[in-house]
PDB file of N, CA and C in Angstrom:
ATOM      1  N   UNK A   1       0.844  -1.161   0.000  1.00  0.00           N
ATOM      2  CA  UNK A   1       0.000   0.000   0.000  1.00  0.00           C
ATOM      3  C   UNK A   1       0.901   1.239   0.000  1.00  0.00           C
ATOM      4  N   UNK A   2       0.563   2.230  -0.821  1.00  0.00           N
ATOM      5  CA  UNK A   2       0.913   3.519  -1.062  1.00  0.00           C
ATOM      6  C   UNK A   2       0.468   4.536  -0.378  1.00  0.00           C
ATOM      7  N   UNK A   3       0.881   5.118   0.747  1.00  0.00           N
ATOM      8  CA  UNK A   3       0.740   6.412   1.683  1.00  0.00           C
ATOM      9  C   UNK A   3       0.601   7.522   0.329  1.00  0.00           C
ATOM     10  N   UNK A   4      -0.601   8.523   0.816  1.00  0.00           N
ATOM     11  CA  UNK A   4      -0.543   9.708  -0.020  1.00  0.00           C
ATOM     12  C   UNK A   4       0.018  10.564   0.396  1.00  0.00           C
ATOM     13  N   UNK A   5       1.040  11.437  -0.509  1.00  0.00           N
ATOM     14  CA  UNK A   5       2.026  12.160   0.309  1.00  0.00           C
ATOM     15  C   UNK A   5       1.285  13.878   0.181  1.00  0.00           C
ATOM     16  N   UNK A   6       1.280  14.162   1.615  1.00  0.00           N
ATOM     17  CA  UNK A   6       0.332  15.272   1.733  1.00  0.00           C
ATOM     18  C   UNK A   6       1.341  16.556   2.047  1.00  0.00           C
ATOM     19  N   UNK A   7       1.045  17.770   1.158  1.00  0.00           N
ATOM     20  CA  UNK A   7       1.893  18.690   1.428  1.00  0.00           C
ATOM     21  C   UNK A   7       1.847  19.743   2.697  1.00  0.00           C
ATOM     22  N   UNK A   8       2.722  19.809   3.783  1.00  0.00           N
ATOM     23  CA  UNK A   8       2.372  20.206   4.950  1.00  0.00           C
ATOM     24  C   UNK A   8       3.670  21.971   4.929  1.00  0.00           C
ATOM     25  N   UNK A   9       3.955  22.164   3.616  1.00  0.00           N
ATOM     26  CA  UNK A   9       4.376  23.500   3.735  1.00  0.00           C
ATOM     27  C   UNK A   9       3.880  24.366   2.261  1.00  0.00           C
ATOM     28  N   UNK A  10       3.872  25.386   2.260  1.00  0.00           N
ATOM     29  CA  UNK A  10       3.269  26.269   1.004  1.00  0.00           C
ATOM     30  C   UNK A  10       4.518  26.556   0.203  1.00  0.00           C
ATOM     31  N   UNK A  11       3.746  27.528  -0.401  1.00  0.00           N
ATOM     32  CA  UNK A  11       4.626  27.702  -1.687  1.00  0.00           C
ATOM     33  C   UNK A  11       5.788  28.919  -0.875  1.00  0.00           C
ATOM     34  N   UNK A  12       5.099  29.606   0.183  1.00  0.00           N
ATOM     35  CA  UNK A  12       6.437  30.400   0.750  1.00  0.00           C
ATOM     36  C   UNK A  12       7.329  29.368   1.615  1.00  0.00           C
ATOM     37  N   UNK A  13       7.204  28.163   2.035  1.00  0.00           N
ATOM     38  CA  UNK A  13       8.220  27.548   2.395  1.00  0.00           C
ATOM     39  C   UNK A  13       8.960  26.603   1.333  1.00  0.00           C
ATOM     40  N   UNK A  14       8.184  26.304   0.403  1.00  0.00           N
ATOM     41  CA  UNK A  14       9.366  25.478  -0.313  1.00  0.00           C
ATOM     42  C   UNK A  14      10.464  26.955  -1.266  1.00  0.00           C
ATOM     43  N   UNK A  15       9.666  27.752  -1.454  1.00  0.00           N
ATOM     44  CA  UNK A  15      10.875  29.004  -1.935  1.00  0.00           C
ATOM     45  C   UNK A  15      11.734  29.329  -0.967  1.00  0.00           C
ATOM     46  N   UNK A  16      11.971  29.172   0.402  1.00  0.00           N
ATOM     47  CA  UNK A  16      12.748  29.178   1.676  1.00  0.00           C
ATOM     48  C   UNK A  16      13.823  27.646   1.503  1.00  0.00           C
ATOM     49  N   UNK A  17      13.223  26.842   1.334  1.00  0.00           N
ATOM     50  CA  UNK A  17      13.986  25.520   1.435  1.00  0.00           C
ATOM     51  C   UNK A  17      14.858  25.479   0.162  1.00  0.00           C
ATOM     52  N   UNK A  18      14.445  25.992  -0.825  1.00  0.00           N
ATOM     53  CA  UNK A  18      15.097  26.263  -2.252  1.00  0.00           C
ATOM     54  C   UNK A  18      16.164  27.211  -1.976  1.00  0.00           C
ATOM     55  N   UNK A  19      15.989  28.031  -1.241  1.00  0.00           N
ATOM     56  CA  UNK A  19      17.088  28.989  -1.392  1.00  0.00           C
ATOM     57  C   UNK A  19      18.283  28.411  -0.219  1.00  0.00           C
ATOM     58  N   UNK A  20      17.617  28.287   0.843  1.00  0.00           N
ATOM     59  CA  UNK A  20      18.831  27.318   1.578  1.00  0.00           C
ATOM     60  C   UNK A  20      19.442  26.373   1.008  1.00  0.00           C
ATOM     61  N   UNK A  21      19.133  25.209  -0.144  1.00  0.00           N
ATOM     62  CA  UNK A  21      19.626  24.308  -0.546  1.00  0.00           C
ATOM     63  C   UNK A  21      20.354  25.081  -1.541  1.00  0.00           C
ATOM     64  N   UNK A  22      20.191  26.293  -1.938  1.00  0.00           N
ATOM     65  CA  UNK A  22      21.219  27.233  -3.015  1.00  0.00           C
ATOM     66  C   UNK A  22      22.810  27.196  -1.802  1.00  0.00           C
ATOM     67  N   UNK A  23      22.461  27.866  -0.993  1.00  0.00           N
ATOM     68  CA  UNK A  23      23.399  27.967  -0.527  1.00  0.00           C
ATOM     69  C   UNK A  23      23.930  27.218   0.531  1.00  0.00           C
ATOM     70  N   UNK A  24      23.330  26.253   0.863  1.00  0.00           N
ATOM     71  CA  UNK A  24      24.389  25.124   0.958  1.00  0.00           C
ATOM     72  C   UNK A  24      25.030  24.348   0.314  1.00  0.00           C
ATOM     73  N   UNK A  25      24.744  24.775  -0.950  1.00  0.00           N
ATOM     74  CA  UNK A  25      25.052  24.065  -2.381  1.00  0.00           C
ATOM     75  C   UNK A  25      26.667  25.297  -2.377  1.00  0.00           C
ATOM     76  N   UNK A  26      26.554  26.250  -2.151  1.00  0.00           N
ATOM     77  CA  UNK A  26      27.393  27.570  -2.427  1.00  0.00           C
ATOM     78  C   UNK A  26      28.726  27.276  -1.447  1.00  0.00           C
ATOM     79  N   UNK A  27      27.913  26.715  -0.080  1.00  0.00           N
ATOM     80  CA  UNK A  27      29.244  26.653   0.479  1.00  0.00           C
ATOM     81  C   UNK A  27      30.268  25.572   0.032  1.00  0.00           C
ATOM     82  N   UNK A  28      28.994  24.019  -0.596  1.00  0.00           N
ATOM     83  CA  UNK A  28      30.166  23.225  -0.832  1.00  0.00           C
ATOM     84  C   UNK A  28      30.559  23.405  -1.952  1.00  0.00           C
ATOM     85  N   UNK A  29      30.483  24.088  -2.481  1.00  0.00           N
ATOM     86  CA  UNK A  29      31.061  24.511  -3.871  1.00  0.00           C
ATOM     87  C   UNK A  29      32.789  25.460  -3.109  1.00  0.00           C
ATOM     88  N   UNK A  30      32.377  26.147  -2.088  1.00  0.00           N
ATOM     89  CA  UNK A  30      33.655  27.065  -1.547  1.00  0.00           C
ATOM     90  C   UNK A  30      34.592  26.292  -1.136  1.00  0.00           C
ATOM     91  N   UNK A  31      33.985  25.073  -0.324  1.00  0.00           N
ATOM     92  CA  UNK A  31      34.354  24.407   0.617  1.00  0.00           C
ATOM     93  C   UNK A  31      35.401  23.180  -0.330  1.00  0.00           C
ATOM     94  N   UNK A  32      34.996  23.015  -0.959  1.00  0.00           N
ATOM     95  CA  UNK A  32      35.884  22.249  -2.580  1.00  0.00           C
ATOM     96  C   UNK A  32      37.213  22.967  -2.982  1.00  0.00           C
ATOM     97  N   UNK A  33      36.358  24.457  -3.443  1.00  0.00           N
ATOM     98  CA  UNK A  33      37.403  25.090  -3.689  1.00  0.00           C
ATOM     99  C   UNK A  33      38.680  25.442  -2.907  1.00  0.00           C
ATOM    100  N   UNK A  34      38.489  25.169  -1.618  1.00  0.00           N
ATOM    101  CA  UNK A  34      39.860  25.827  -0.752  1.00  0.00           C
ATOM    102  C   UNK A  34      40.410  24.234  -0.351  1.00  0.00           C
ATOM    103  N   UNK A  35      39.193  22.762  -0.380  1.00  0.00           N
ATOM    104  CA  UNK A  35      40.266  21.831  -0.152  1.00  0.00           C
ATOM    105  C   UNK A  35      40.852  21.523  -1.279  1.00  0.00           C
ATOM    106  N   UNK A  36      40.956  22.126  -2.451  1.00  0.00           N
ATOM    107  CA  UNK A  36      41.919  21.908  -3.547  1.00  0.00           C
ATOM    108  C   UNK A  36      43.051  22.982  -3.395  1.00  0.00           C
ATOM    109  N   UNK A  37      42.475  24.101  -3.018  1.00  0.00           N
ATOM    110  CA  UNK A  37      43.641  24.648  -2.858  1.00  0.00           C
ATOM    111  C   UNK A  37      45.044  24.772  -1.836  1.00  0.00           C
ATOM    112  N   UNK A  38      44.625  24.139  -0.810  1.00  0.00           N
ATOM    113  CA  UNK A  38      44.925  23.853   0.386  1.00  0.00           C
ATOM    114  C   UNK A  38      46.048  22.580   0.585  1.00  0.00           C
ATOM    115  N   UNK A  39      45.274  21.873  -0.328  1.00  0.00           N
ATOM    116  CA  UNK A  39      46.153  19.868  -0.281  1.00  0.00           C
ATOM    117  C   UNK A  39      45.891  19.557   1.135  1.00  0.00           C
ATOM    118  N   UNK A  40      44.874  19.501   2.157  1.00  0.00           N
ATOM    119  CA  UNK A  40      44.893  18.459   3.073  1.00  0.00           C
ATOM    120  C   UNK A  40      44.400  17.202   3.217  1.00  0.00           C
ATOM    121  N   UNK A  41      44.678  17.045   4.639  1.00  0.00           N
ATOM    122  CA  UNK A  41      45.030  15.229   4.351  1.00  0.00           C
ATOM    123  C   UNK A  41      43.521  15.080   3.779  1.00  0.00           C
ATOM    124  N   UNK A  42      43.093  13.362   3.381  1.00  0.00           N
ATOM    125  CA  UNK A  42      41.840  12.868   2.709  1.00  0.00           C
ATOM    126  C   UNK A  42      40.399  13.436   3.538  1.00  0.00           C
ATOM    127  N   UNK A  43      40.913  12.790   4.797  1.00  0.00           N
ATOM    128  CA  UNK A  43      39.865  12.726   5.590  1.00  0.00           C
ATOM    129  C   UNK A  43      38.945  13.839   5.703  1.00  0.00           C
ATOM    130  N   UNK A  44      40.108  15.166   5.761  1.00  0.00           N
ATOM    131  CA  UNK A  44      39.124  16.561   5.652  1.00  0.00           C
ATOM    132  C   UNK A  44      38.240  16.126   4.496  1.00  0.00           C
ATOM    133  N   UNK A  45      38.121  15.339   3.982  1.00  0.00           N
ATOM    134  CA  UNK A  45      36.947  15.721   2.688  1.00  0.00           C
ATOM    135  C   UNK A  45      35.607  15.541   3.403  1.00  0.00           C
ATOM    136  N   UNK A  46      35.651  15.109   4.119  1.00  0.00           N
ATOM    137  CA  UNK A  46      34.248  14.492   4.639  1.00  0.00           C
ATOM    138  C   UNK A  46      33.409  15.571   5.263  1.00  0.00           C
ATOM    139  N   UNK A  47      34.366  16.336   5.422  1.00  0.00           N
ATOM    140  CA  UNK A  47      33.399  17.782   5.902  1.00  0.00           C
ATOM    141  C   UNK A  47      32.572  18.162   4.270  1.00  0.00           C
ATOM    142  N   UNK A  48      32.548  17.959   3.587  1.00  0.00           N
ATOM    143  CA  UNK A  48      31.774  18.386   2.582  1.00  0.00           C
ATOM    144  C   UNK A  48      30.543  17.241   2.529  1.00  0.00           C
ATOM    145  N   UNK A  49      30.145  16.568   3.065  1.00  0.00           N
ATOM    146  CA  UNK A  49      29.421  15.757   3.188  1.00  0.00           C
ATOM    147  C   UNK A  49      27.888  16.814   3.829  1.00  0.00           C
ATOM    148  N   UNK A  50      28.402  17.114   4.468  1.00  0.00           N
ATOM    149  CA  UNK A  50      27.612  18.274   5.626  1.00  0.00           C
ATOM    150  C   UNK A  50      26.776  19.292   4.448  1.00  0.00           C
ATOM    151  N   UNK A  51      27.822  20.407   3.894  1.00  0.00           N
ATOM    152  CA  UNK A  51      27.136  21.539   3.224  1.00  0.00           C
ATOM    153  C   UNK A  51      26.162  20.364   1.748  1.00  0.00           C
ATOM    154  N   UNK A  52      26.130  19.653   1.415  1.00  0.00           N
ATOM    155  CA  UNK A  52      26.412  19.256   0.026  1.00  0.00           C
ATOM    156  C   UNK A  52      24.910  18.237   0.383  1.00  0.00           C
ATOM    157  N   UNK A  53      24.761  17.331   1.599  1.00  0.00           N
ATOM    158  CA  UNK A  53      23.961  17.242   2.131  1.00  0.00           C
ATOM    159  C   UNK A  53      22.697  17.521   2.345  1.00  0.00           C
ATOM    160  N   UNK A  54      22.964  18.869   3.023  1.00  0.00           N
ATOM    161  CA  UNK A  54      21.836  19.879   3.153  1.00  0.00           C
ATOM    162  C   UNK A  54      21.775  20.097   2.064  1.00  0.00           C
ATOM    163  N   UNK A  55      22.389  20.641   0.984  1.00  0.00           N
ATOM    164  CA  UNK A  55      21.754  21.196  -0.159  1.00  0.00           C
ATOM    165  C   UNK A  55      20.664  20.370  -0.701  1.00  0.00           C
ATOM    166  N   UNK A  56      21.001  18.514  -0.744  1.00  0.00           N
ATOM    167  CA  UNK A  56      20.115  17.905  -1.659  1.00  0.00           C
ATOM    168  C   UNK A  56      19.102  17.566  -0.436  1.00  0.00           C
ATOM    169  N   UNK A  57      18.979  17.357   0.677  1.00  0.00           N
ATOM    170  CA  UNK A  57      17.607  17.503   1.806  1.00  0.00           C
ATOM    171  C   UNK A  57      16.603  18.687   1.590  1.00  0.00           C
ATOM    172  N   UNK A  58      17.526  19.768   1.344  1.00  0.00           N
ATOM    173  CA  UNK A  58      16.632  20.933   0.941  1.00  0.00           C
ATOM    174  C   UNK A  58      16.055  20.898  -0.017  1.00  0.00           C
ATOM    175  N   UNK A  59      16.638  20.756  -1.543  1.00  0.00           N
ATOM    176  CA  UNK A  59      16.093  20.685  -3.062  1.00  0.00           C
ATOM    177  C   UNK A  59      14.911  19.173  -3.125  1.00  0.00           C
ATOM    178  N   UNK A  60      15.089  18.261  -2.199  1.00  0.00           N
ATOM    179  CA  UNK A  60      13.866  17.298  -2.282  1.00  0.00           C
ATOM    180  C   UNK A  60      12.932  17.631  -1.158  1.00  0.00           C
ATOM    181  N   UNK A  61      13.227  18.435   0.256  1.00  0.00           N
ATOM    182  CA  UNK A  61      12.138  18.553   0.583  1.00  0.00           C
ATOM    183  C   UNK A  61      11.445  20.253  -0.431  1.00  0.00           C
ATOM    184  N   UNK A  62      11.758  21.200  -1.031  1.00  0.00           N
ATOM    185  CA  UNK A  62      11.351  22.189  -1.883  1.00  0.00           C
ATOM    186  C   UNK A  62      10.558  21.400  -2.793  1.00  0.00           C
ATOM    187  N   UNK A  63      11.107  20.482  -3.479  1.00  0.00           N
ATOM    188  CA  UNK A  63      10.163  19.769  -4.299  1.00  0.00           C
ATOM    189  C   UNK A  63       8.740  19.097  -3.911  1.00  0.00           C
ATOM    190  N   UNK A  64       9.308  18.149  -3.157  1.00  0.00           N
ATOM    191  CA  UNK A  64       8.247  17.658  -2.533  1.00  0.00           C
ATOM    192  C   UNK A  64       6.523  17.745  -1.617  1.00  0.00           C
ATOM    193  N   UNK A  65       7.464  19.116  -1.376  1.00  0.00           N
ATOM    194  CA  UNK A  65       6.352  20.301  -0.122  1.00  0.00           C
ATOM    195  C   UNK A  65       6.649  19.824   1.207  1.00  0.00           C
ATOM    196  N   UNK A  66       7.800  19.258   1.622  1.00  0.00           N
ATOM    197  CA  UNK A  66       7.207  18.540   3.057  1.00  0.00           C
ATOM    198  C   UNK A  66       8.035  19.308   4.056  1.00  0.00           C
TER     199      UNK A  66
END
């Protein structure tokens, strides 16, 4: 059985969730840019997990309405 997926935010919150997922999209885009410029060890990469994250939580809940 298929749950109906019911939208529990409007059109002014998914334009809120859209724009946060812009710019958490922005930081890991920064956040790329300085661990290339930088050369540290691997592991720092995983901090981009975080901004890059949020961006795509945000862009599917904007879509979604939820």
């Amino acid at each position: 059985m298929v749950a109906d997926r019911v939208a529990n935010i409007g059109s002014r919150g998914a334009r809120h969730r859209m724009r946060n997922g812009w710019i958490s999209l922005a930081v890991g885009v920064a956040v790329i840019v300085a661990l290339v410029a930088m050369h540290p060890p691997r592991l720092y990469r995983l901090i981009l997990g975080i901004p890059i994250g949020l961006a795509a939580l945000n862009f599917i809940e904007a879509r979604e309405k939820t």
